[in-house]
Structure formats: structure tokens, C-alpha cells
PDB file of N, CA and C in Angstrom:
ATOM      1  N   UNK A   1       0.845  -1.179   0.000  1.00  0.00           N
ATOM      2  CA  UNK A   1       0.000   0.000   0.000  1.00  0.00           C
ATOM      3  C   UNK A   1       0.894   1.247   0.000  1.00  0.00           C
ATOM      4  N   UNK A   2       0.213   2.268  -0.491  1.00  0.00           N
ATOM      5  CA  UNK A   2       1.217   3.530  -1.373  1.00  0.00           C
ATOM      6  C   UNK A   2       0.783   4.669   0.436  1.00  0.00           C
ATOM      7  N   UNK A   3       2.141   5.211   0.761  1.00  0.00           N
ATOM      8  CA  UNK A   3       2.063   5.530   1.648  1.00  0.00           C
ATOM      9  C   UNK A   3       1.229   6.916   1.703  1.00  0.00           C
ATOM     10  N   UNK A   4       0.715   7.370   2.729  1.00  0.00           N
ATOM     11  CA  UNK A   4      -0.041   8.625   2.664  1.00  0.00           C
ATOM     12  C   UNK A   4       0.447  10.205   2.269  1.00  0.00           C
ATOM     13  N   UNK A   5       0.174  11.010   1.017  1.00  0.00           N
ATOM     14  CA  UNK A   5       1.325  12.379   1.149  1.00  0.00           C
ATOM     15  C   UNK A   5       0.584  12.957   2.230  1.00  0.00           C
ATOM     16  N   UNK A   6       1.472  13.813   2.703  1.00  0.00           N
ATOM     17  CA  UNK A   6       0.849  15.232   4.043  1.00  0.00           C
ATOM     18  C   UNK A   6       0.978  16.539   2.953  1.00  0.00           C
ATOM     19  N   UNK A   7       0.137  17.659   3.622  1.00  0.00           N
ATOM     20  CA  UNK A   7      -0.118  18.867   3.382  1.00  0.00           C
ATOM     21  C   UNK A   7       1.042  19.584   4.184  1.00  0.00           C
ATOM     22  N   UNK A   8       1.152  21.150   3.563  1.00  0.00           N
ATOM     23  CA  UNK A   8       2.018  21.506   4.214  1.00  0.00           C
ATOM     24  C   UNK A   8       1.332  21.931   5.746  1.00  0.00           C
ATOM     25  N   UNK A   9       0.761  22.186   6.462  1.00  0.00           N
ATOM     26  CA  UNK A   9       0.283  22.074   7.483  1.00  0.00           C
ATOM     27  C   UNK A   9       0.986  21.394   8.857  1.00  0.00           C
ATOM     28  N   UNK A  10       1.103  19.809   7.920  1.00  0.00           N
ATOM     29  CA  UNK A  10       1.174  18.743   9.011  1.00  0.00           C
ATOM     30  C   UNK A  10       2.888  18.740   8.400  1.00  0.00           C
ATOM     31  N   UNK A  11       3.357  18.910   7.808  1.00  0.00           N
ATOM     32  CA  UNK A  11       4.785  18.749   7.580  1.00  0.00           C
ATOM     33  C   UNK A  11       5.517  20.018   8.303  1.00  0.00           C
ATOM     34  N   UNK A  12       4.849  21.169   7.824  1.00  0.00           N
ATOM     35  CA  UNK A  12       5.230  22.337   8.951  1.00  0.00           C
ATOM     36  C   UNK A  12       5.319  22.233  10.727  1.00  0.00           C
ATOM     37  N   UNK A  13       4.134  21.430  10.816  1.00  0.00           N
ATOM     38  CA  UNK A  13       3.954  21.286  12.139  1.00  0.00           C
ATOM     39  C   UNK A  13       5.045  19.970  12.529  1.00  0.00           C
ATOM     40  N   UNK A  14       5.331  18.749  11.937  1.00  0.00           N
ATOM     41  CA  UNK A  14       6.317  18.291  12.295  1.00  0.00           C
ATOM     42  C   UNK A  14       7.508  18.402  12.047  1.00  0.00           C
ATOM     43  N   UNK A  15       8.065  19.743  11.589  1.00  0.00           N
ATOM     44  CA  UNK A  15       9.154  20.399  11.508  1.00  0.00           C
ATOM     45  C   UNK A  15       9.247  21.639  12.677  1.00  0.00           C
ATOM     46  N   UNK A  16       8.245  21.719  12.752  1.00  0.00           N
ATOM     47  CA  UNK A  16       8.807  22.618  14.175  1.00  0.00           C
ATOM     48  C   UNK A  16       8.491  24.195  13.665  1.00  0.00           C
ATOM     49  N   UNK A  17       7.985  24.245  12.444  1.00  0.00           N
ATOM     50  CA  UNK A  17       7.971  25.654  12.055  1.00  0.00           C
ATOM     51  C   UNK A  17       6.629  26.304  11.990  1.00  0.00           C
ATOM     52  N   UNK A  18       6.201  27.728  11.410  1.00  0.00           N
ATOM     53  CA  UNK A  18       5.121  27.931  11.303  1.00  0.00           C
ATOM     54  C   UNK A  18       4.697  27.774  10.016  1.00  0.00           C
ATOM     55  N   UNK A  19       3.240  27.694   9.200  1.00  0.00           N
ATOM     56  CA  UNK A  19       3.237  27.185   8.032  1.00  0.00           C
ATOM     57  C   UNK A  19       3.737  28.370   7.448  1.00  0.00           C
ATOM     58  N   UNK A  20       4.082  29.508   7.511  1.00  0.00           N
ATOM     59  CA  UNK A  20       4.167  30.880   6.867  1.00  0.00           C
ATOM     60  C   UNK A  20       5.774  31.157   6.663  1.00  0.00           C
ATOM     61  N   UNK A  21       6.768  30.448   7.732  1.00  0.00           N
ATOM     62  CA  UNK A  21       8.266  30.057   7.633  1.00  0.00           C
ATOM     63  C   UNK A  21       7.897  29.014   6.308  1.00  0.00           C
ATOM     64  N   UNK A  22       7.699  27.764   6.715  1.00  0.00           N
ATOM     65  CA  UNK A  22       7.363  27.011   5.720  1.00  0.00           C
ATOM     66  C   UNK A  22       7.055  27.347   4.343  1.00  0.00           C
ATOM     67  N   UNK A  23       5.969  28.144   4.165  1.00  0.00           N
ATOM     68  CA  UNK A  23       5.666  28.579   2.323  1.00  0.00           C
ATOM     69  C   UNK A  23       6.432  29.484   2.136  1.00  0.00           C
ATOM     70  N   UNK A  24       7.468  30.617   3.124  1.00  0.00           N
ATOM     71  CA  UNK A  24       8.132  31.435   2.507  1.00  0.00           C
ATOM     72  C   UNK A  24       9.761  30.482   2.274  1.00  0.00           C
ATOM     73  N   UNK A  25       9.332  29.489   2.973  1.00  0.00           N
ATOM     74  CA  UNK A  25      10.957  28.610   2.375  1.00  0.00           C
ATOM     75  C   UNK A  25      10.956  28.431   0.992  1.00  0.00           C
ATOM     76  N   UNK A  26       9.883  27.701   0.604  1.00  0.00           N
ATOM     77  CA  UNK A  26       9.451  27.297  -0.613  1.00  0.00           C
ATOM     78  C   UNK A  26       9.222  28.501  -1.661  1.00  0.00           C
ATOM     79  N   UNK A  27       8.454  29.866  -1.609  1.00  0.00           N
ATOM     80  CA  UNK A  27       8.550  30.683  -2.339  1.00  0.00           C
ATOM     81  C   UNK A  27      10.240  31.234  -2.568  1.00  0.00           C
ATOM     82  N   UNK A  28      10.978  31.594  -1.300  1.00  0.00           N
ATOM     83  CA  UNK A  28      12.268  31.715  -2.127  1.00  0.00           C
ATOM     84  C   UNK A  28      13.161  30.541  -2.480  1.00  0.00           C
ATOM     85  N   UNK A  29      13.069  29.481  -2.164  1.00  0.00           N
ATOM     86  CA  UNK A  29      13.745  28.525  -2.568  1.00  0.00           C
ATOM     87  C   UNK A  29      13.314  28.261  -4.599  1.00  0.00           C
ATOM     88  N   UNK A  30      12.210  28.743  -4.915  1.00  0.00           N
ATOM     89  CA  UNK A  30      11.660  28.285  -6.215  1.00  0.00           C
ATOM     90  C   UNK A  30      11.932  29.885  -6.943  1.00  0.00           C
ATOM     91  N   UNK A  31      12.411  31.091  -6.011  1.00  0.00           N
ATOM     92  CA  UNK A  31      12.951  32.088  -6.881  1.00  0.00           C
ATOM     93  C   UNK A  31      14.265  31.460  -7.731  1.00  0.00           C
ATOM     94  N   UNK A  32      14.735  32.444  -8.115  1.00  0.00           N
ATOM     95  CA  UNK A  32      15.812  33.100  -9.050  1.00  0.00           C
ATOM     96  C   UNK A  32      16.595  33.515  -8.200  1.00  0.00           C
ATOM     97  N   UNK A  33      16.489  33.726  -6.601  1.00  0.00           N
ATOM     98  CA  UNK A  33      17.899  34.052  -6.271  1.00  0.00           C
ATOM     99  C   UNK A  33      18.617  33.070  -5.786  1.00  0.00           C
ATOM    100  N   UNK A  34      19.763  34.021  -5.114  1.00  0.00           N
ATOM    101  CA  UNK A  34      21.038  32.958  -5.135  1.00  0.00           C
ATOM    102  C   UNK A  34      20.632  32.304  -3.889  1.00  0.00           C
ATOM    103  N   UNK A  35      21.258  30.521  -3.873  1.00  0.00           N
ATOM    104  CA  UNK A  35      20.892  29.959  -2.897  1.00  0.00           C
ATOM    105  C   UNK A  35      22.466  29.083  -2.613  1.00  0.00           C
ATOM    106  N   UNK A  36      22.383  29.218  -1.294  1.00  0.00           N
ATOM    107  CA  UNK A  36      23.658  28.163  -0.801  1.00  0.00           C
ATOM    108  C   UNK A  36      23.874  26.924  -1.334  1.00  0.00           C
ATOM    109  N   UNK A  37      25.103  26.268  -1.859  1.00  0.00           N
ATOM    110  CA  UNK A  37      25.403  25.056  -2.098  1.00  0.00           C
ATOM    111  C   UNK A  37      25.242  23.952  -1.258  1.00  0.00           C
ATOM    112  N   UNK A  38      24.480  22.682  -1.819  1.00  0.00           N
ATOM    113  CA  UNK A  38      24.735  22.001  -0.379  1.00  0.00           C
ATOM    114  C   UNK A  38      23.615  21.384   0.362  1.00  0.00           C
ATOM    115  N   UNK A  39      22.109  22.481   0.146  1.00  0.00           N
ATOM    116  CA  UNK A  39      21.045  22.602   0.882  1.00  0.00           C
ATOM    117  C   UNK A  39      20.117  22.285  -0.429  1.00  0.00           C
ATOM    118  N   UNK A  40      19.134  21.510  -0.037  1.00  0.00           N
ATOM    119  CA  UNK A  40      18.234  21.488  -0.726  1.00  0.00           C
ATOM    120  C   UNK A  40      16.449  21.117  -0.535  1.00  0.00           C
ATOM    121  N   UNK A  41      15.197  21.393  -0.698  1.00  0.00           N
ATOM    122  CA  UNK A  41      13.720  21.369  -0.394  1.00  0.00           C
ATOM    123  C   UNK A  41      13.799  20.240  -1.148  1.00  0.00           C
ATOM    124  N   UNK A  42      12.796  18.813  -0.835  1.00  0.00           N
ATOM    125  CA  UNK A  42      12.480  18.235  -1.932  1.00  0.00           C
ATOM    126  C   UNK A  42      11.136  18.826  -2.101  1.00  0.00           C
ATOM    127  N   UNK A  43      11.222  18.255  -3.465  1.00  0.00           N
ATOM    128  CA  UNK A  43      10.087  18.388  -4.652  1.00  0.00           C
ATOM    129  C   UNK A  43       8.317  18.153  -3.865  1.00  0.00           C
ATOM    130  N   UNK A  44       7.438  19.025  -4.067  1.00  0.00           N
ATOM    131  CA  UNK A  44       6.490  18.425  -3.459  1.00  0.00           C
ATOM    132  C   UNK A  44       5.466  17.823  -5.043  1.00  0.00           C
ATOM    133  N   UNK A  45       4.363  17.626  -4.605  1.00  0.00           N
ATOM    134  CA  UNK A  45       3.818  16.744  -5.774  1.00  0.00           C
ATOM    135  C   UNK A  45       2.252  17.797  -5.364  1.00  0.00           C
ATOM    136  N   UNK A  46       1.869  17.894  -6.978  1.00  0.00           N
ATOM    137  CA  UNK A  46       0.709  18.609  -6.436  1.00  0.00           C
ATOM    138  C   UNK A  46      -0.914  17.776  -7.050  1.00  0.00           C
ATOM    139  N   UNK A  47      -1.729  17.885  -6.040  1.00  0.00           N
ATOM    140  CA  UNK A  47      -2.742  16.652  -6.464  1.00  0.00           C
ATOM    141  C   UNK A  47      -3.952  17.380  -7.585  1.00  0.00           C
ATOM    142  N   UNK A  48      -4.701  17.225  -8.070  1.00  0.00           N
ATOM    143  CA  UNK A  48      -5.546  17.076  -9.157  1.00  0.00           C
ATOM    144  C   UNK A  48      -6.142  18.189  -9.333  1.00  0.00           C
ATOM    145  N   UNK A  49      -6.274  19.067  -8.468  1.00  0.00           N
ATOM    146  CA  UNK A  49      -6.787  20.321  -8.230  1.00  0.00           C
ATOM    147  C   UNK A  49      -5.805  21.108  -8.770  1.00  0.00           C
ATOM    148  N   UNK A  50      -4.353  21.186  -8.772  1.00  0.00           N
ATOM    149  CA  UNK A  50      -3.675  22.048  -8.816  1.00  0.00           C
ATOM    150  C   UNK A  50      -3.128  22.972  -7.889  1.00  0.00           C
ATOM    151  N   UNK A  51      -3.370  23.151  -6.962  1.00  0.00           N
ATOM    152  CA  UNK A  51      -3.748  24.027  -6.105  1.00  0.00           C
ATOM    153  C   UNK A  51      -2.913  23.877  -4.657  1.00  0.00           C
ATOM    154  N   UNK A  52      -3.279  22.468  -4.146  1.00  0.00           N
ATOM    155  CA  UNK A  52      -2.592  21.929  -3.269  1.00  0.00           C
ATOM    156  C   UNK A  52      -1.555  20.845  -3.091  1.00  0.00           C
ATOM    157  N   UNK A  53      -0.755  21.063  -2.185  1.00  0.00           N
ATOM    158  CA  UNK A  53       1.368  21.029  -2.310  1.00  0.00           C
ATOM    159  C   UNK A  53       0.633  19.565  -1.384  1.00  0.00           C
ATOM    160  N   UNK A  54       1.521  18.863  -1.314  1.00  0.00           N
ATOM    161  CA  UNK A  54       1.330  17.317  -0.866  1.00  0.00           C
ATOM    162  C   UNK A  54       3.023  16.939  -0.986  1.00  0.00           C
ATOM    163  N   UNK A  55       3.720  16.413   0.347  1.00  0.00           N
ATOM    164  CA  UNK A  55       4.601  15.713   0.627  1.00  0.00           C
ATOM    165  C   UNK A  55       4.637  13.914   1.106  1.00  0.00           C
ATOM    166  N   UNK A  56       5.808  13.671   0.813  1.00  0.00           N
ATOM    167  CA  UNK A  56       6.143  12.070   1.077  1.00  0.00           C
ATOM    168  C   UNK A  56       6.584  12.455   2.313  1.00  0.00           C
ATOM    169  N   UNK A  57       5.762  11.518   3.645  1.00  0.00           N
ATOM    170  CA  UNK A  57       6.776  11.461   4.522  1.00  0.00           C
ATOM    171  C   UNK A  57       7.782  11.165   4.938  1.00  0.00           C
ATOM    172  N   UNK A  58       8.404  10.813   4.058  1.00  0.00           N
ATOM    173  CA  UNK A  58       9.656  10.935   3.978  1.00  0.00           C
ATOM    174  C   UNK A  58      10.525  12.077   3.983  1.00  0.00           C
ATOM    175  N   UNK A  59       9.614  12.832   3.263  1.00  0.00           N
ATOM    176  CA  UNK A  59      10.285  14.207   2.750  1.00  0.00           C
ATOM    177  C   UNK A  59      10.534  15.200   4.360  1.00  0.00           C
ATOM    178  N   UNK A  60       9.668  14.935   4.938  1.00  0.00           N
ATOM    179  CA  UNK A  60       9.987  15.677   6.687  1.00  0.00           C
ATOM    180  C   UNK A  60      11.736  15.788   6.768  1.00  0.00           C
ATOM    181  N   UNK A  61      12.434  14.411   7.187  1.00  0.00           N
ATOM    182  CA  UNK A  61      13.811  15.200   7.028  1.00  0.00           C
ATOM    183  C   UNK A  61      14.717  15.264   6.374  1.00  0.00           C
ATOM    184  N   UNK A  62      14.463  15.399   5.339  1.00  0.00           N
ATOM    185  CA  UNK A  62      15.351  16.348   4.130  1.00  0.00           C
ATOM    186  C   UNK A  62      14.288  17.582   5.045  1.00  0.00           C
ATOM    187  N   UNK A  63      13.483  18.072   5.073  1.00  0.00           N
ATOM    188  CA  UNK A  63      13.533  19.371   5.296  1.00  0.00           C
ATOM    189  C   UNK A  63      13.525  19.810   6.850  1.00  0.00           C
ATOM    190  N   UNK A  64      13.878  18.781   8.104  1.00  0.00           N
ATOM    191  CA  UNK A  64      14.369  19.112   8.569  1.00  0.00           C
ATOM    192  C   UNK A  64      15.796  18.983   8.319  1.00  0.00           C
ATOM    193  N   UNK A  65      16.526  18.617   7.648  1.00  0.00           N
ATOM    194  CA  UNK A  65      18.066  18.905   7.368  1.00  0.00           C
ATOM    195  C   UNK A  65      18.239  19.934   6.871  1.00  0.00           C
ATOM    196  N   UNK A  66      17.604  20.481   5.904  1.00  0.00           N
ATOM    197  CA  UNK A  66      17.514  22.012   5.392  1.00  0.00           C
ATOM    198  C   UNK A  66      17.141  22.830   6.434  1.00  0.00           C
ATOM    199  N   UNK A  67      16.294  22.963   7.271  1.00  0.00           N
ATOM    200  CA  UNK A  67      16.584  23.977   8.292  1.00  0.00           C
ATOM    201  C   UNK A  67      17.694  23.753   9.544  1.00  0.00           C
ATOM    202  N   UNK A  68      18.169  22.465   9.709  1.00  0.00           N
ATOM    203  CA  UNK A  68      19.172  22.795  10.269  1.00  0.00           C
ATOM    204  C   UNK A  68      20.318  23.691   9.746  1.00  0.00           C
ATOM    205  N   UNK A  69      20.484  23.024   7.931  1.00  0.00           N
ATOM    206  CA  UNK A  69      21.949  23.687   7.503  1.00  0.00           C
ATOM    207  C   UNK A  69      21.710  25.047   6.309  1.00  0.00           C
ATOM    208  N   UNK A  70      20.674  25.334   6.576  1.00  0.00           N
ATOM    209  CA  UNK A  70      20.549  27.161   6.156  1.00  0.00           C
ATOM    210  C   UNK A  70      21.275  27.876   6.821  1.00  0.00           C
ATOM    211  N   UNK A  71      21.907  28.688   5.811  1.00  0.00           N
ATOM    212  CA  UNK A  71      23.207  29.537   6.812  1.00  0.00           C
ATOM    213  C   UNK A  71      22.149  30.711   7.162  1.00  0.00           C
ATOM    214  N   UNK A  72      22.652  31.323   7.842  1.00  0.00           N
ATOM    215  CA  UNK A  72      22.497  32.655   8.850  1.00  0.00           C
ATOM    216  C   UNK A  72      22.356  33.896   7.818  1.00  0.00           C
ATOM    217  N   UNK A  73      21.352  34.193   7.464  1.00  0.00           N
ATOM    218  CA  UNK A  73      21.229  35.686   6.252  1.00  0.00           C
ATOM    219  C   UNK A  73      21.182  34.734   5.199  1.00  0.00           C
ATOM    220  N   UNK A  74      21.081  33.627   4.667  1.00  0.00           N
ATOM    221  CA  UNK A  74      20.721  33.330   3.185  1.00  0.00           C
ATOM    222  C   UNK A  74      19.737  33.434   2.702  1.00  0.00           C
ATOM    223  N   UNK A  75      18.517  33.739   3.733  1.00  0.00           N
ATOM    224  CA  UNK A  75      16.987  34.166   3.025  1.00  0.00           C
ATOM    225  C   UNK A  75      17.051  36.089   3.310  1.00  0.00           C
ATOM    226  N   UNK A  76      18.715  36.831   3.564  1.00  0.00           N
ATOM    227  CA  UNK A  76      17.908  38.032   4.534  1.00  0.00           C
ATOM    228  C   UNK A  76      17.398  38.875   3.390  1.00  0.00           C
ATOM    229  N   UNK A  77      17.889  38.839   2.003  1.00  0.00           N
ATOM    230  CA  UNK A  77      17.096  39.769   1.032  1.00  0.00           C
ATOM    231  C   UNK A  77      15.726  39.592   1.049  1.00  0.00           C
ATOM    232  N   UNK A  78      15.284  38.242   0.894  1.00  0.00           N
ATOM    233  CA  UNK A  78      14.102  38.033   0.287  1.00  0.00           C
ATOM    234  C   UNK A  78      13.715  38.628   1.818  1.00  0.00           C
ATOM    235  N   UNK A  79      13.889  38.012   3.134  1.00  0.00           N
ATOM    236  CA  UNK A  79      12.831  38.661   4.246  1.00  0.00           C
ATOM    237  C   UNK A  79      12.985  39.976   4.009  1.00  0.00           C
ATOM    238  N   UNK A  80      14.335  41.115   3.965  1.00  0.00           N
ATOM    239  CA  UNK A  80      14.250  42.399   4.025  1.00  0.00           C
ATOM    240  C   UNK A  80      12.778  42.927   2.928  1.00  0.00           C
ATOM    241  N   UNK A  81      12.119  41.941   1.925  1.00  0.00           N
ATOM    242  CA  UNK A  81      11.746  42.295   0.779  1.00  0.00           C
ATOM    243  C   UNK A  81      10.239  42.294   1.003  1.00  0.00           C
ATOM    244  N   UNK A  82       9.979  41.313   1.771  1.00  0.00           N
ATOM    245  CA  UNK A  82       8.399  40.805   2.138  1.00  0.00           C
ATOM    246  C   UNK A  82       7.966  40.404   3.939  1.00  0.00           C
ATOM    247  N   UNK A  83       8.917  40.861   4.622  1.00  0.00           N
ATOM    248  CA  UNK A  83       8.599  40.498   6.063  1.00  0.00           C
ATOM    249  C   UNK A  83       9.392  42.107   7.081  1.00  0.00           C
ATOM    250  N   UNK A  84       9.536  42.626   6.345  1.00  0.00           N
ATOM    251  CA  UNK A  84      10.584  43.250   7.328  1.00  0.00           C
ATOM    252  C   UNK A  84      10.245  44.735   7.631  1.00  0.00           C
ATOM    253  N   UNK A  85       9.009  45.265   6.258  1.00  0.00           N
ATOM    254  CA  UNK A  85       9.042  46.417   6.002  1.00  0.00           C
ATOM    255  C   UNK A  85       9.772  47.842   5.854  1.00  0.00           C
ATOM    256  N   UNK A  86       9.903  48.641   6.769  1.00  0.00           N
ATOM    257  CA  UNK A  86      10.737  50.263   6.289  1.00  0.00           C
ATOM    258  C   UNK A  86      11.909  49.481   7.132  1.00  0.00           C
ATOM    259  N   UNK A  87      12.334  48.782   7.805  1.00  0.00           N
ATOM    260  CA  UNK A  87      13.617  48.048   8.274  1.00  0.00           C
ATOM    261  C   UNK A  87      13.895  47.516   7.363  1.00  0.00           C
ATOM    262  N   UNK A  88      13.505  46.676   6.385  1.00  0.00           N
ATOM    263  CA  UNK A  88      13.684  46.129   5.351  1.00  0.00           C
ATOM    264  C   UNK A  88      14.484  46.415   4.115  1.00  0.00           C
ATOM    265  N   UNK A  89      13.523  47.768   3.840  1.00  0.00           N
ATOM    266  CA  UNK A  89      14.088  49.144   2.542  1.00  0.00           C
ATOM    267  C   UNK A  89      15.301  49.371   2.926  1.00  0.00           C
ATOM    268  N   UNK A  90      15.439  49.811   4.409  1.00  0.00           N
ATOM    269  CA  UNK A  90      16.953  50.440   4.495  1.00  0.00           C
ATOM    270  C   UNK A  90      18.067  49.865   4.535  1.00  0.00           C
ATOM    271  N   UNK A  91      17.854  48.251   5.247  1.00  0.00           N
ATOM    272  CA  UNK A  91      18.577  47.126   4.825  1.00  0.00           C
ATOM    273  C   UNK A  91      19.026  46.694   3.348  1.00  0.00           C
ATOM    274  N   UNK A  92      17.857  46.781   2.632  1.00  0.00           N
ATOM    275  CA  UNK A  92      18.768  46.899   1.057  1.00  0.00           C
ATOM    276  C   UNK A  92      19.011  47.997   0.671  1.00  0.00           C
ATOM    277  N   UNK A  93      18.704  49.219   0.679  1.00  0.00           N
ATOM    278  CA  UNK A  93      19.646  50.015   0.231  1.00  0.00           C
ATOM    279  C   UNK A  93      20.726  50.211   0.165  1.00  0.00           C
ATOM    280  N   UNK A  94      21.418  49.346   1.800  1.00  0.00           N
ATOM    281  CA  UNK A  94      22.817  49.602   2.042  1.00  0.00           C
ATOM    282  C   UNK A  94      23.215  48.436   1.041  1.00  0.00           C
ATOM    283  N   UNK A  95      22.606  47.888   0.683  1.00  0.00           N
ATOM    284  CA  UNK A  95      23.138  46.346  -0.050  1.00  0.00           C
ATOM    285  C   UNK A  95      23.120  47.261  -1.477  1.00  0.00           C
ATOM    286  N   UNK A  96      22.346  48.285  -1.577  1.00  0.00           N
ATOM    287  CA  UNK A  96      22.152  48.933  -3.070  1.00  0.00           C
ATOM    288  C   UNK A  96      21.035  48.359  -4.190  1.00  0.00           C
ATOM    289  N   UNK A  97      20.139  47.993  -3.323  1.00  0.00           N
ATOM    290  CA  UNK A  97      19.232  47.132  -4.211  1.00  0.00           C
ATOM    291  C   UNK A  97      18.148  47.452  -3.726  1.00  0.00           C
ATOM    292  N   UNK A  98      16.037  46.974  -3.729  1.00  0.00           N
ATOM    293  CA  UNK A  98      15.308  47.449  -2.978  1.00  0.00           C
ATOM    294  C   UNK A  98      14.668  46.534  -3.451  1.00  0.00           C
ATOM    295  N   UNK A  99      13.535  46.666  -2.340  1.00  0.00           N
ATOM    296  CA  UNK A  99      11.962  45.713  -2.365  1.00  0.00           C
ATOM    297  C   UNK A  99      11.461  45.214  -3.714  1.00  0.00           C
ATOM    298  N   UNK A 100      11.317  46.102  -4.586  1.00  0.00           N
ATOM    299  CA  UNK A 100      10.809  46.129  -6.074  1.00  0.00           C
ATOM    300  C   UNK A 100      11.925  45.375  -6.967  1.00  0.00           C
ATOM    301  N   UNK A 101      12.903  45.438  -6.748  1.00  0.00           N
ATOM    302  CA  UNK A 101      13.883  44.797  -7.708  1.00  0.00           C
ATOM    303  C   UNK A 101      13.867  43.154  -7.181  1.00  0.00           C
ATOM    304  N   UNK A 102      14.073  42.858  -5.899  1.00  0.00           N
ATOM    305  CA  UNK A 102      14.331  41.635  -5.492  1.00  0.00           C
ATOM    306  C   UNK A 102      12.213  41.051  -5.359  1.00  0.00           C
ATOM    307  N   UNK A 103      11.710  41.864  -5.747  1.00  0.00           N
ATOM    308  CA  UNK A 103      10.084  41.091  -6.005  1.00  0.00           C
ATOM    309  C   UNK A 103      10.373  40.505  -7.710  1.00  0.00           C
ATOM    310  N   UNK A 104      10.731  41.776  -8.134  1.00  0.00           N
ATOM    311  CA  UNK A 104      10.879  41.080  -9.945  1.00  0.00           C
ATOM    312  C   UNK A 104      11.693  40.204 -10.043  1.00  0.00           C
ATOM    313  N   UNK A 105      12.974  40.005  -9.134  1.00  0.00           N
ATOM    314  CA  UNK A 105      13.456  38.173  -9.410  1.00  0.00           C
ATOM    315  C   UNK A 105      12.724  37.617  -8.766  1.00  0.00           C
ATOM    316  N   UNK A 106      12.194  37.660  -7.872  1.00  0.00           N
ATOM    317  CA  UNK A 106      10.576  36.456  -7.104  1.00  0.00           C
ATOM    318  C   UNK A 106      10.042  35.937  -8.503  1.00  0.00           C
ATOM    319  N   UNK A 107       9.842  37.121  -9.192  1.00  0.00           N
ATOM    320  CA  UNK A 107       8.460  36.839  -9.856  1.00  0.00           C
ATOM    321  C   UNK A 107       9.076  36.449 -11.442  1.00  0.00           C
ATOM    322  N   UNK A 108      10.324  36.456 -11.177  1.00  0.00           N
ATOM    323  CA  UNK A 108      10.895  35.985 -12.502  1.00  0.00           C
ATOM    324  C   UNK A 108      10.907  36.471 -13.986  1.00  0.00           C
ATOM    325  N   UNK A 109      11.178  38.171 -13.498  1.00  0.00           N
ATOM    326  CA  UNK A 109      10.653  39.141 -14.201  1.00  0.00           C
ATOM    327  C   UNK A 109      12.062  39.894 -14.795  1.00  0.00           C
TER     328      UNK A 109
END
């Protein structure tokens, strides 16, 4: 018998995270920016609807191994970009870059 996939919900929750850490792993992990060598999300599978993400439980730790070995600032653009607000802006500016530029590599633009 073909084992059961989980939602991100229940994979979030047995990772220890919130589902909103969780889908923003996955939204920048599936950008265009740069990502550490080394680390990797597996693949989720999406069911008939389209709509909804479905994991192998298996897949739990590979992604708890990925949050153990995410370095320290490898998501901080994308958070300065969508979590951080006017702390955010001024954080990339000093980097020389801003909210709007690092949304159009999100969006693959």
C-alpha cells in the first residue's frame, strides 16, 4: 500500500515551524535568487486540483536537514523584501538594491 502524502500544514507542524516560515521557504527557494550550495527542499507533488502542495513522509527530514543547515542571512534579502518592512528598505539600500527589484526576481521578471 502507497504511503499517505501530508499537506504543508502537518509537515510544517512536524518540523517545528510555522506554516508561513514554511511557504516562505518554498517561495524563495523556487525564486531566481542565489541559494547556498549544499542545501536542498524536496520536490512536493501537487494533487488534481492544482492548487494543493502534498509531501512524502519521507520528505519531513530532508527538510528538517535544510533547516538545520541554512546559513544565517541566506533568506535576509528576500525577508528584508516581504517580512521586514521600512527596516527592510533600508537594509537593502545599504546592499544597493530594494523591495521592487528583489520582487521582480521572485516573480521571474
Amino acid at each position: 500500500m502507497a504511503k499517505e502524502l501530508i499537506g504543508a500544514n502537518e509537515v510544517s507542524r512536524r518540523v517545528g515551524v510555522t506554516l508561513m516560515t514554511f511557504n516562505r521557504w518554498y517561495l524563495w527557494w523556487e525564486s531566481d535568487l542565489p541559494k547556498p550550495e549544499g542545501i536542498i527542499l524536496p520536490a512536493y507533488i501537487r494533487e488534481e486540483t492544482g492548487k494543493i502542495r502534498k509531501w512524502r513522509p519521507e520528505d519531513v527530514y530532508i527538510i528538517r536537514r535544510f533547516q538545520k543547515e541554512l546559513p544565517r542571512g541566506a533568506m535576509a534579502e528576500f525577508n528584508a523584501a516581504y517580512s521586514w518592512g521600512v527596516r527592510g528598505d533600508r537594509a537593502l539600500i545599504k546592499k544597493q538594491t530594494s523591495s521592487a527589484q528583489i520582487k521582480h526576481i521572485l516573480r521571474g521578471e
